[in-house]
N, C-alpha and C. Protein backbone atom coordinates (compact mmCIF):
# COMPACT_ATOMS: atom_id res chain seq x y z
N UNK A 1 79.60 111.91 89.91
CA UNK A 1 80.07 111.43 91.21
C UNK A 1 81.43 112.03 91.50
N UNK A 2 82.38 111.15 91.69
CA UNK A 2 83.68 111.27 92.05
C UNK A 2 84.63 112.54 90.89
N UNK A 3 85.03 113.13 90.29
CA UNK A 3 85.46 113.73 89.93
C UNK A 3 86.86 112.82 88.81
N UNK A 4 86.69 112.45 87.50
CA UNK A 4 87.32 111.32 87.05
C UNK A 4 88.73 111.23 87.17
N UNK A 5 89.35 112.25 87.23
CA UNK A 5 91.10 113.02 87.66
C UNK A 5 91.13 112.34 89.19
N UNK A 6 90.39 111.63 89.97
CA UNK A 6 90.86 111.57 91.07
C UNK A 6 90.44 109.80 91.19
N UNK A 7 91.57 109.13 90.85
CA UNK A 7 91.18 107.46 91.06
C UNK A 7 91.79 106.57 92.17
N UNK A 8 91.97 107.26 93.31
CA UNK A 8 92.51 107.11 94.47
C UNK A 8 91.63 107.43 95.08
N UNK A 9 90.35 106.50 95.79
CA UNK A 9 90.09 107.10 96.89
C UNK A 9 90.24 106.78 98.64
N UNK A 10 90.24 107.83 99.25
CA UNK A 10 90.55 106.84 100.43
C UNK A 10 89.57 107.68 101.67
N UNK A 11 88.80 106.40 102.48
CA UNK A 11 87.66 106.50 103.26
C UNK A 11 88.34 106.45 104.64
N UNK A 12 88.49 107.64 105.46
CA UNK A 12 89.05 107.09 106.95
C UNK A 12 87.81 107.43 108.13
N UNK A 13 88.20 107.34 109.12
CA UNK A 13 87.31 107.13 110.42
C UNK A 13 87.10 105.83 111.44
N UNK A 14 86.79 106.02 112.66
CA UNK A 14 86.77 105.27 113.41
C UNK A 14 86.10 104.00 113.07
N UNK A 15 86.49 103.52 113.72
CA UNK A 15 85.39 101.89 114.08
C UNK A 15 84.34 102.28 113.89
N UNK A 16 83.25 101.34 113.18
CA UNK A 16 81.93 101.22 112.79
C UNK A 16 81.05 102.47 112.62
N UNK A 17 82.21 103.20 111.70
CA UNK A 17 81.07 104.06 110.79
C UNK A 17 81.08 104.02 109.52
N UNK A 18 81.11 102.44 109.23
CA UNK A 18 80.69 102.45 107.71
C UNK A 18 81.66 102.12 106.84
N UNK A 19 82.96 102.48 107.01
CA UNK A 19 83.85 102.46 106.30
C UNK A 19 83.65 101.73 105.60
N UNK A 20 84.34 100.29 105.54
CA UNK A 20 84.05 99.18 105.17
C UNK A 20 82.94 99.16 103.66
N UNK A 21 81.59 99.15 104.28
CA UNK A 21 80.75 99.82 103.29
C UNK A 21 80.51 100.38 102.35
N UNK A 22 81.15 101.55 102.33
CA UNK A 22 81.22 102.26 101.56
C UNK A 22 82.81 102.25 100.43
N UNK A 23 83.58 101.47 101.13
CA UNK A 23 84.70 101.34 100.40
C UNK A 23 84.27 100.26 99.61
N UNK A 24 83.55 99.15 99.76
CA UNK A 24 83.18 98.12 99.31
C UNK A 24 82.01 98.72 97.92
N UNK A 25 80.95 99.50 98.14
CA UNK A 25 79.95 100.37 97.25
C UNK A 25 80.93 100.96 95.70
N UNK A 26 82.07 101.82 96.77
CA UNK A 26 82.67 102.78 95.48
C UNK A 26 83.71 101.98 94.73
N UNK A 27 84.39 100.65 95.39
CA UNK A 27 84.91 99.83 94.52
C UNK A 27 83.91 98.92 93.36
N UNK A 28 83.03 98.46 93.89
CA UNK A 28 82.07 97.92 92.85
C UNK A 28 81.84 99.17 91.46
N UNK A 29 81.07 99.73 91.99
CA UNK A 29 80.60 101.12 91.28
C UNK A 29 81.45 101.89 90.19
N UNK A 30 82.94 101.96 90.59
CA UNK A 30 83.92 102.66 89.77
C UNK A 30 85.44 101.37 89.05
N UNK A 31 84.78 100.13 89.68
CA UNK A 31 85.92 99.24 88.97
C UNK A 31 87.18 99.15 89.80
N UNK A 32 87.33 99.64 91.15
CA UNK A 32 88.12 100.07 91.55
C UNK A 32 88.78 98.39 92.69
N UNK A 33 89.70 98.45 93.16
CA UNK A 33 90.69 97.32 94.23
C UNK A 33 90.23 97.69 95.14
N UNK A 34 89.96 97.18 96.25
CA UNK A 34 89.35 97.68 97.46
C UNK A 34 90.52 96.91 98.75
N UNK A 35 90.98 98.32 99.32
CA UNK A 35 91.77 97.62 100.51
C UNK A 35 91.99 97.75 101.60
N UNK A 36 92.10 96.73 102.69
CA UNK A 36 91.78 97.72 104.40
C UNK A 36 93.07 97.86 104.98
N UNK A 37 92.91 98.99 105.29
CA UNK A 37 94.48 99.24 106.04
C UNK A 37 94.50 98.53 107.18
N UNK A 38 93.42 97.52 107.76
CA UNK A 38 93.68 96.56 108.94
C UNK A 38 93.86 95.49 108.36
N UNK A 39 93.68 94.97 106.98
CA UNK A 39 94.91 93.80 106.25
C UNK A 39 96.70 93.73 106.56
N UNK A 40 96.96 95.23 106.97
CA UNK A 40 98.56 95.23 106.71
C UNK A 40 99.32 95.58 107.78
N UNK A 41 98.50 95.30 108.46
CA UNK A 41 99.61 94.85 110.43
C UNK A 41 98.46 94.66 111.11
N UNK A 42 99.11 93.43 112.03
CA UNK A 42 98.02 93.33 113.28
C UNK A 42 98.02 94.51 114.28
N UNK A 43 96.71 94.58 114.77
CA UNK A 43 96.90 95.48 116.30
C UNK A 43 95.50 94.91 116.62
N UNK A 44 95.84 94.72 118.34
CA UNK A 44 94.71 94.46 118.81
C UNK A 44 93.25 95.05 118.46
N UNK A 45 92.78 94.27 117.77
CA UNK A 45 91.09 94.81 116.99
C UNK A 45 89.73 94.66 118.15
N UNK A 46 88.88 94.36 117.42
CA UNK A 46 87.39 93.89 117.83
C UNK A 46 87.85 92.67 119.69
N UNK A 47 87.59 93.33 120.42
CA UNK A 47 87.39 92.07 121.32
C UNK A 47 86.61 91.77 122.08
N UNK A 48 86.00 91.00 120.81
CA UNK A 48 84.70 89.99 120.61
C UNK A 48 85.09 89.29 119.96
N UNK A 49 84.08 87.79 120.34
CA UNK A 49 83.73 86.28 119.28
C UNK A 49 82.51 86.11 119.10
N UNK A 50 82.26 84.86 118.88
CA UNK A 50 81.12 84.62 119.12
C UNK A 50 81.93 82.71 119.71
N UNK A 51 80.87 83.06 120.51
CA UNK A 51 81.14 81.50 120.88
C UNK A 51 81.02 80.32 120.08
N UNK A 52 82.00 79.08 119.92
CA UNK A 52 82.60 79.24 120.95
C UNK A 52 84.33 79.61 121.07
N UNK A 53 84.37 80.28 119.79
CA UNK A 53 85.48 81.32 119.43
C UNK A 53 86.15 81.95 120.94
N UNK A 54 87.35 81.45 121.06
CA UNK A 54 87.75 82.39 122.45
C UNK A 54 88.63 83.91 121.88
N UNK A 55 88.40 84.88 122.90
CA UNK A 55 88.91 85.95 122.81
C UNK A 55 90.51 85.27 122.95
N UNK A 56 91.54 86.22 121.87
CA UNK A 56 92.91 85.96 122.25
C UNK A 56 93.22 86.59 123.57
N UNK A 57 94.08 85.49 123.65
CA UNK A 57 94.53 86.08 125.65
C UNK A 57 95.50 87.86 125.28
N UNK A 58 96.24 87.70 123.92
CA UNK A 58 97.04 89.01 123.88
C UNK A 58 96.19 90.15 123.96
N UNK A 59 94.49 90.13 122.96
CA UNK A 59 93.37 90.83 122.95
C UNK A 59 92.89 91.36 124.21
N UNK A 60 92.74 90.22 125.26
CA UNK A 60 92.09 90.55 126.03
C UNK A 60 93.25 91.06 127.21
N UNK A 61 94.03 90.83 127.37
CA UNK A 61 95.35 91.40 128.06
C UNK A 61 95.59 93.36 127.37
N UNK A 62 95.49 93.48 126.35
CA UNK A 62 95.59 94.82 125.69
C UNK A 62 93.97 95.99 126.55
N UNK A 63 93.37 95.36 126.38
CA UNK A 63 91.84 96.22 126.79
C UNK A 63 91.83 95.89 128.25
N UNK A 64 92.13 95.07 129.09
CA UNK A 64 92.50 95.12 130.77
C UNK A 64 92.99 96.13 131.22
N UNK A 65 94.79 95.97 130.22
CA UNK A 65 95.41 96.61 131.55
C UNK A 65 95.98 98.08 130.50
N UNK A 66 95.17 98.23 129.68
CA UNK A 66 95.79 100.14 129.37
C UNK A 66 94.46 101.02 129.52
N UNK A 67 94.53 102.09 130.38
CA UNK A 67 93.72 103.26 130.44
C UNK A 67 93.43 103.18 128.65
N UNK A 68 92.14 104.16 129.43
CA UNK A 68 91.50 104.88 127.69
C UNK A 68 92.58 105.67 126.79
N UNK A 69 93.56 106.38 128.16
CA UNK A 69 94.35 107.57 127.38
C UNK A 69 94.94 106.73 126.78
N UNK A 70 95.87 105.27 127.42
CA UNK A 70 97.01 104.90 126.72
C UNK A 70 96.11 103.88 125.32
N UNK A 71 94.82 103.56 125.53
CA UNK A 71 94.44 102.64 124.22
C UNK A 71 94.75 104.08 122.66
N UNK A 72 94.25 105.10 123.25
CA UNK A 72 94.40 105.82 122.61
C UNK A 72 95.70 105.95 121.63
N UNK A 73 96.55 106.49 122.42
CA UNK A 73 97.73 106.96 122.24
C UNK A 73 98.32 105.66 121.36
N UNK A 74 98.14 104.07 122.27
CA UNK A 74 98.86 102.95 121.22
C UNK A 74 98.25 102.91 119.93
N UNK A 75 96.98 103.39 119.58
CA UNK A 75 96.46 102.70 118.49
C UNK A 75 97.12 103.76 117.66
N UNK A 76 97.28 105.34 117.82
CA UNK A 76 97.49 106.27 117.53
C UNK A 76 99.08 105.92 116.65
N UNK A 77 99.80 105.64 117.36
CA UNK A 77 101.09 105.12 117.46
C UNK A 77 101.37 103.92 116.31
N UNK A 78 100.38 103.10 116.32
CA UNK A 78 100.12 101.87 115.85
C UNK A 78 100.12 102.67 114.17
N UNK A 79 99.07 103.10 113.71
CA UNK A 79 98.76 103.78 112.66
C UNK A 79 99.65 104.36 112.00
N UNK A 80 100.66 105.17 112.82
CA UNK A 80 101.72 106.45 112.51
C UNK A 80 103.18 105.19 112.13
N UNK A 81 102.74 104.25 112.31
CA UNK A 81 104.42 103.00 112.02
C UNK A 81 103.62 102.20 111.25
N UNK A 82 102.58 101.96 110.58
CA UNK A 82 102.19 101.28 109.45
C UNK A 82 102.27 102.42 108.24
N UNK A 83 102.24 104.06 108.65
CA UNK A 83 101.77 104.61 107.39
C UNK A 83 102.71 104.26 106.25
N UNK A 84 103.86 104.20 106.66
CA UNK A 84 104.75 103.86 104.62
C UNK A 84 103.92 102.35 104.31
N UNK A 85 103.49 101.43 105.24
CA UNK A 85 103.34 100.71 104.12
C UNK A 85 101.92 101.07 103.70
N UNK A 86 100.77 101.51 104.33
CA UNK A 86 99.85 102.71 103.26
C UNK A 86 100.56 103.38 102.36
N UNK A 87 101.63 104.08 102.23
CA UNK A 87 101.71 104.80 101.01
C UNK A 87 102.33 103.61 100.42
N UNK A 88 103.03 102.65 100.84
CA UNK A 88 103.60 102.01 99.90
C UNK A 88 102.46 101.02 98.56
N UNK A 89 101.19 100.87 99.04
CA UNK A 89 100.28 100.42 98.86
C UNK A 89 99.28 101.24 97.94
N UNK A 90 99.11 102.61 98.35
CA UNK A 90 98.52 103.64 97.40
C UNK A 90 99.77 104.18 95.90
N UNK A 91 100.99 103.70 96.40
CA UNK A 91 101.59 104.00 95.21
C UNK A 91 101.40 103.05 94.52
N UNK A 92 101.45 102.16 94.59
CA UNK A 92 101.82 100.35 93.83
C UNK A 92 100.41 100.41 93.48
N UNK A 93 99.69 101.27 93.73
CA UNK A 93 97.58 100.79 93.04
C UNK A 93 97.43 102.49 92.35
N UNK A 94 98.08 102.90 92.00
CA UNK A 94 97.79 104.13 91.58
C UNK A 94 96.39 104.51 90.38
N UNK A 95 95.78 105.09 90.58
CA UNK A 95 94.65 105.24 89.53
C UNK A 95 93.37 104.34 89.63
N UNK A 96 93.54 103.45 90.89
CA UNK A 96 92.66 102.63 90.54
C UNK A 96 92.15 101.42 92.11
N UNK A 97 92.36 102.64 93.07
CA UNK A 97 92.18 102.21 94.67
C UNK A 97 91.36 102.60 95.44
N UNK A 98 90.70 102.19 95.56
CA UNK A 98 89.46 102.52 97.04
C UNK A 98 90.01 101.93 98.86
N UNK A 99 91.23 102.55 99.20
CA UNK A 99 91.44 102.34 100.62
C UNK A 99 90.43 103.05 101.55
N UNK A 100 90.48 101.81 102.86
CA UNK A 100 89.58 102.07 103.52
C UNK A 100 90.54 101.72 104.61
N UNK A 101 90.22 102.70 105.96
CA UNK A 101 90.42 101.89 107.49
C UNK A 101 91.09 103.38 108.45
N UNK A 102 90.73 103.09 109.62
CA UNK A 102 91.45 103.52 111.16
C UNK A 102 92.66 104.61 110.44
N UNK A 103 93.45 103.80 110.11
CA UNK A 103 94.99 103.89 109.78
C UNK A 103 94.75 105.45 108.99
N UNK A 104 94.24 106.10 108.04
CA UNK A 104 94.00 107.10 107.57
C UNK A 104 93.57 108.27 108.06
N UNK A 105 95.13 108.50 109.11
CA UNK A 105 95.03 109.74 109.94
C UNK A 105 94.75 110.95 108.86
N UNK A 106 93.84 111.84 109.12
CA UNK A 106 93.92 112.67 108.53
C UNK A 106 95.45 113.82 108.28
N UNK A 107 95.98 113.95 109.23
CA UNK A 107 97.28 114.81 109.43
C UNK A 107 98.21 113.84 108.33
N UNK A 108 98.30 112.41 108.25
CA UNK A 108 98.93 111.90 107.19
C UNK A 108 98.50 112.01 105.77
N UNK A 109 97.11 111.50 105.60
CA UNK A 109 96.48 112.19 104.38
C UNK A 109 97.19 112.85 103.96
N UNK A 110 96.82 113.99 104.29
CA UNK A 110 97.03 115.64 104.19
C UNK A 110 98.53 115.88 103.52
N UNK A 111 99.73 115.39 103.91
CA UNK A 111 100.83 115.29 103.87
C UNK A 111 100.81 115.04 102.00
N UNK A 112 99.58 113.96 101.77
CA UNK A 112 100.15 113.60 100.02
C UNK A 112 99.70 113.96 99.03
N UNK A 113 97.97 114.73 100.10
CA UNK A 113 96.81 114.82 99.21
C UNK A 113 97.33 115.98 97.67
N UNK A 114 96.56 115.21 96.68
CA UNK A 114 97.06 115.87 95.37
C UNK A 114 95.41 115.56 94.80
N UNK A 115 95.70 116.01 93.24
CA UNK A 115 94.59 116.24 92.50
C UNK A 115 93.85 114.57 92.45
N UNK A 116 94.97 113.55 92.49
CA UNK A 116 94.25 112.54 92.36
C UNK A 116 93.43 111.97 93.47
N UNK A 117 93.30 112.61 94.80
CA UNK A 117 93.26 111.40 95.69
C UNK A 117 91.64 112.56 96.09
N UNK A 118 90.87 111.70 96.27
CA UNK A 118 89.13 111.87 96.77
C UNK A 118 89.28 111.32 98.55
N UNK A 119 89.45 112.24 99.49
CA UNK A 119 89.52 111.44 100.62
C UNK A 119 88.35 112.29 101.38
N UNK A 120 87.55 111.19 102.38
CA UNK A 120 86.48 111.32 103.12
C UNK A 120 86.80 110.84 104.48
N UNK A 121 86.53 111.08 105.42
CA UNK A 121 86.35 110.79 107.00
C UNK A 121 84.95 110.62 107.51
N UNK A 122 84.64 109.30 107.81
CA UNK A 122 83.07 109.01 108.23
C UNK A 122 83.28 109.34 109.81
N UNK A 123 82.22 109.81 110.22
CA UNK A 123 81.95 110.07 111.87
C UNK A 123 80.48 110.20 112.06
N UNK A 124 80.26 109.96 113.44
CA UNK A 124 79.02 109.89 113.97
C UNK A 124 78.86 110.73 115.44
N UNK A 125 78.08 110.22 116.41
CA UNK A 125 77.68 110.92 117.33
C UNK A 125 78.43 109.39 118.43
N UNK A 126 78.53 109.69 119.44
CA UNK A 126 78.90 109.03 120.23
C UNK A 126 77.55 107.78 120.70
N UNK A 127 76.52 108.35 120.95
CA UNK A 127 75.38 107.44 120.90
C UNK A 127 75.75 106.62 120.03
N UNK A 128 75.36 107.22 118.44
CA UNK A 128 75.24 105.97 117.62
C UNK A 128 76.52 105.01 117.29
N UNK A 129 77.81 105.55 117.74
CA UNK A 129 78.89 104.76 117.37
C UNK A 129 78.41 103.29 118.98
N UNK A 130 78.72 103.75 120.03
CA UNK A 130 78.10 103.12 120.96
C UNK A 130 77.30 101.83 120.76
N UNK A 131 76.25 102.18 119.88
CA UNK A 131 75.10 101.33 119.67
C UNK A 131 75.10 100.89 118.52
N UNK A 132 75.94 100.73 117.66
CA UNK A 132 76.36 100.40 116.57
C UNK A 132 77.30 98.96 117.07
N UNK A 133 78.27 99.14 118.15
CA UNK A 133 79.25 98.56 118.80
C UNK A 133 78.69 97.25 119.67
N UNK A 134 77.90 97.79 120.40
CA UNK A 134 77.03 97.08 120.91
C UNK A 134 76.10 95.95 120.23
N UNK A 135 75.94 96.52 119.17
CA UNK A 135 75.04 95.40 118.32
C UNK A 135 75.80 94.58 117.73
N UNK A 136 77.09 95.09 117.40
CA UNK A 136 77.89 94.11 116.44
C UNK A 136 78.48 93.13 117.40
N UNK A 137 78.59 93.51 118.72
CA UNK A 137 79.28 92.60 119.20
C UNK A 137 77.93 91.38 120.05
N UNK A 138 76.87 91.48 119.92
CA UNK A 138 75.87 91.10 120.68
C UNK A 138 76.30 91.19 122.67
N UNK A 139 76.32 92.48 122.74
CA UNK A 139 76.60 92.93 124.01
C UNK A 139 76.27 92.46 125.35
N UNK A 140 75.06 92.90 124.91
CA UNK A 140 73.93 92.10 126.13
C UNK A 140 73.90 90.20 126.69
N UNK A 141 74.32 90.06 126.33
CA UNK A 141 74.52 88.46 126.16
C UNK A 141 75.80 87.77 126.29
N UNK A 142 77.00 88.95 126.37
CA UNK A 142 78.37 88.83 127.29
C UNK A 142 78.49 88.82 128.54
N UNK A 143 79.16 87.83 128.92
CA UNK A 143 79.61 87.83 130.57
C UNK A 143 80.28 89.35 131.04
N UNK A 144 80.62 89.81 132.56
CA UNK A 144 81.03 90.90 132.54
C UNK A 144 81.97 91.60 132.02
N UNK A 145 82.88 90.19 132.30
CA UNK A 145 84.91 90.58 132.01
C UNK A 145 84.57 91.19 130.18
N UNK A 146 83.68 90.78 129.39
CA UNK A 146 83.42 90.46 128.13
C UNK A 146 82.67 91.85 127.67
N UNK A 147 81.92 92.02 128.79
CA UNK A 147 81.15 93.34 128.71
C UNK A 147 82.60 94.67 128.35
N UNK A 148 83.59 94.71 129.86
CA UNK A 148 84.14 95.43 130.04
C UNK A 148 85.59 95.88 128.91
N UNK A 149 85.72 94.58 128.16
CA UNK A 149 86.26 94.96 127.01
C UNK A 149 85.76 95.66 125.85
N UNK A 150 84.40 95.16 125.72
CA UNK A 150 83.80 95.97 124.78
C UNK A 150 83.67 97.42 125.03
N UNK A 151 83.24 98.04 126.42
CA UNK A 151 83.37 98.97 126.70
C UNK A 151 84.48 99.75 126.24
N UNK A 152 85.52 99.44 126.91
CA UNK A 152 87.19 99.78 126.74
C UNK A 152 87.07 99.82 124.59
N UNK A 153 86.86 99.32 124.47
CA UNK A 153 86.78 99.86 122.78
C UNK A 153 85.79 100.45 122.51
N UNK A 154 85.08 100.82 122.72
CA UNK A 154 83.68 101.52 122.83
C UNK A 154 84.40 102.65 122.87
N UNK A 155 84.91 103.23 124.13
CA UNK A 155 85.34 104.35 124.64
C UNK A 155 86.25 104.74 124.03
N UNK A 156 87.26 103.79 123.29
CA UNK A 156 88.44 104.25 122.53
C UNK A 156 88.13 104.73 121.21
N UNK A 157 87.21 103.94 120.64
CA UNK A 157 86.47 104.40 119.28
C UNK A 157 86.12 105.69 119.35
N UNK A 158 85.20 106.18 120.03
CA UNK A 158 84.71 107.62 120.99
C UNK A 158 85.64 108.38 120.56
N UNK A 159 87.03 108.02 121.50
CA UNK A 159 87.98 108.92 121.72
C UNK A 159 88.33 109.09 119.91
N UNK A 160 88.60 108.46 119.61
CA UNK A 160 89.33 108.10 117.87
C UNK A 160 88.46 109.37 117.03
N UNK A 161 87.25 108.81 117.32
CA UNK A 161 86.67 109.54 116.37
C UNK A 161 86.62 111.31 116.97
N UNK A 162 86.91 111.26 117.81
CA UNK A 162 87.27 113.09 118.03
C UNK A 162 88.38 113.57 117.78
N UNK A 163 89.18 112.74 117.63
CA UNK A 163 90.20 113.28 117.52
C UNK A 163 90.50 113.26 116.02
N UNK A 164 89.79 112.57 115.28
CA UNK A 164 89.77 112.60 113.46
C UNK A 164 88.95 113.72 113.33
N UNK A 165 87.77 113.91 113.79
CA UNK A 165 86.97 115.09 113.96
C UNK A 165 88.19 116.48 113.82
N UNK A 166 88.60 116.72 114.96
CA UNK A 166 89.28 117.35 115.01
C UNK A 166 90.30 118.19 114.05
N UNK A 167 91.07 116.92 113.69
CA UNK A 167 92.08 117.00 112.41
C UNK A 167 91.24 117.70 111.34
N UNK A 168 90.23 116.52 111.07
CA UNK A 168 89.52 117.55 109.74
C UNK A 168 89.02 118.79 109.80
N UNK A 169 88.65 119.03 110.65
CA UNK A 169 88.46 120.14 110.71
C UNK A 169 89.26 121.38 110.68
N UNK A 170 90.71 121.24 111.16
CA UNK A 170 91.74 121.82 111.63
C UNK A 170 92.35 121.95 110.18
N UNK A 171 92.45 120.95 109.08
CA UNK A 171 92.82 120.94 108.35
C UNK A 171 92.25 121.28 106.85
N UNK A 172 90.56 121.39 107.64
CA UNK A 172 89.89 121.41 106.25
C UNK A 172 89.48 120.89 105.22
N UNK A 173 89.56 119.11 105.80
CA UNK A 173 89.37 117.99 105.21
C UNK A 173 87.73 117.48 105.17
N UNK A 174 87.73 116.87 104.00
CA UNK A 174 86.12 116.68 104.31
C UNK A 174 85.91 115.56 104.96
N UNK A 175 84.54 115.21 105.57
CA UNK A 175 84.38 114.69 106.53
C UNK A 175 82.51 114.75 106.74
N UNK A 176 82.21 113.31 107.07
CA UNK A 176 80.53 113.53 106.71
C UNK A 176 79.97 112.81 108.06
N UNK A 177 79.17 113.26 108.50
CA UNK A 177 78.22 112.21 109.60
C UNK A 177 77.52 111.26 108.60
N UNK A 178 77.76 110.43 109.41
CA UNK A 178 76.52 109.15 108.60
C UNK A 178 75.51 109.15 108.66
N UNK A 179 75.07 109.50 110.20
CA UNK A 179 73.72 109.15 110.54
C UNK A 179 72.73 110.38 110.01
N UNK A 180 73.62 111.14 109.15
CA UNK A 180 72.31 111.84 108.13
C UNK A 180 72.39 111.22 106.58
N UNK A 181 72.50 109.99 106.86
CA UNK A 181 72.26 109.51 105.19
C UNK A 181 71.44 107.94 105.29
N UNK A 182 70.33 108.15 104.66
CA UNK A 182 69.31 106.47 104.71
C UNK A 182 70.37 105.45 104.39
N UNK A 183 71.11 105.41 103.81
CA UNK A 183 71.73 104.11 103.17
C UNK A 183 73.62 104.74 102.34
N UNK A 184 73.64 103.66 102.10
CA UNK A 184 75.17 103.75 101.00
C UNK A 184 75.25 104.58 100.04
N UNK A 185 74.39 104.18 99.52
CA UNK A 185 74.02 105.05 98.07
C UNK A 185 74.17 106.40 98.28
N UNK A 186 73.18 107.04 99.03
CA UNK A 186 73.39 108.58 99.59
C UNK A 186 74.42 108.67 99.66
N UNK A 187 75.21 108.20 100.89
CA UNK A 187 76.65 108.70 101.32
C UNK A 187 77.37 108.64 100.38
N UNK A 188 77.82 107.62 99.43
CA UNK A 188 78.17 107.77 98.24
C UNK A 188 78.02 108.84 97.24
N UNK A 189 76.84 109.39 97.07
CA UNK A 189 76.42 110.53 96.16
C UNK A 189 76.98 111.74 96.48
N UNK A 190 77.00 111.66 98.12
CA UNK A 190 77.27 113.07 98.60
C UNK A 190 78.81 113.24 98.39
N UNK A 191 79.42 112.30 97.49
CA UNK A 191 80.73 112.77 97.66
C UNK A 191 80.72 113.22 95.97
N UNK A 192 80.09 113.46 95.68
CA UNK A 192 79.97 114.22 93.82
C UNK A 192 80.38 115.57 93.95
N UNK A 193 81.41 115.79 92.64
CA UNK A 193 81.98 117.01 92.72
C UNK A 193 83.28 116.97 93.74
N UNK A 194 83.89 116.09 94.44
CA UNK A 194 84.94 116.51 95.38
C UNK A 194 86.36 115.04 94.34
C-alpha cells in the first residue's frame, strides 16, 4: 500500500468526495489518528438540517448575500488563516496521521511535502459532486429559500474543486476521480507505491 517511510497522510478535495471516508478506511487500516481540518475553525459549512434543526441565521446570511466569486474567494481565504494551525497539528502527530478536509490547499501542501507525507486530492465531475449534494442534503423536500442555499454551495463546491484540480495539476500533485472506483477499498489501493 502506502509506502512505510511515509506516516503522514493527508486526503484533500472538495465537499463530498469522499474524503471523510477514506481518511476514516486508512486510519483504521494503518493504526493511524484521524483528523478533519473542519474540527479546527468554524466557517460557514453544510447549509442544511434536518428538521426540526434550524439553519443558523449566520449560515444562512453567508450563502444569501455573497456571489459565487466571493463564496469562493472567503472560503479560499478561510483555509489560507487556519493553515499554521494544520501544520501545527501535522507536526504535534508526526508519523502517525491521516488528515483529512477542504483546508488542504494543494499550493500549501506542496510548500512541506517531504518523504514522509502520502498526499491525495479526491475530485469528481460536476454532475456527480451535484448529486452527491443533493442527496445528502435531501434536496427535493426543501422549501425554496432552502433549495437556494444548497445551490449556492453546490456551485461553490464546483468552483473548489477546479480550482484544486487545477493546482494539482500545475504542481504535479496526485489527485484521483472517485467516480472510477466501486468502493473505499479500491481508492485506497490505488494509492500503493506513492
Amino acid at each position: 500500500m502506502i509506502h512505510t517511510e511515509k506516516n503522514i497522510i493527508l486526503v484533500g478535495g472538495t465537499s463530498h468526495t469522499g474524503k471523510s471516508t477514506l481518511a476514516e478506511f486508512l486510519a483504521a487500516k494503518f493504526g493511524l489518528i484521524n483528523i478533519s481540518t473542519d474540527k479546527l475553525a468554524r466557517h460557514p459549512g453544510r447549509p442544511w438540517k434536518e428538521r426540526p434543526e434550524e439553519i443558523p441565521l449566520h449560515v444562512q446570511q453567508h450563502y444569501f448575500n455573497l456571489s459565487q466569486h466571493d463564496l469562493l474567494v472567503d472560503v479560499v481565504k478561510h483555509y489560507q488563516k487556519i493553515w499554521p494551525l494544520v501544520l501545527s497539528v501535522i507536526e504535534s502527530h508526526r508519523n502517525h496521521l491521516v488528515m483529512e478536509g477542504s483546508a488542504l490547499l494543494p499550493r500549501l501542501v506542496h510548500s512541506i511535502y517531504s518523504k514522509e507525507i502520502t498526499a491525495v486530492w479526491l475530485t469528481a465531475s460536476d454532475q456527480f459532486l451535484k448529486d452527491r449534494i443533493y442527496k445528502s442534503s435531501n434536496y427535493f423536500n426543501k422549501s425554496s429559500n432552502e433549495k437556494y442555499l444548497i445551490d449556492q454551495f453546490a456551485a461553490r463546491a464546483i468552483a473548489f474543486d477546479h480550482l484544486i484540480l487545477k493546482e494539482v495539476k500545475a504542481l504535479n500533485l496526485l489527485f484521483l476521480n472517485v467516480e472510477k472506483f466501486e468502493n473505499v477499498a479500491d481508492l485506497a489501493k490505488s494509492l500503493e507505491g506513492f
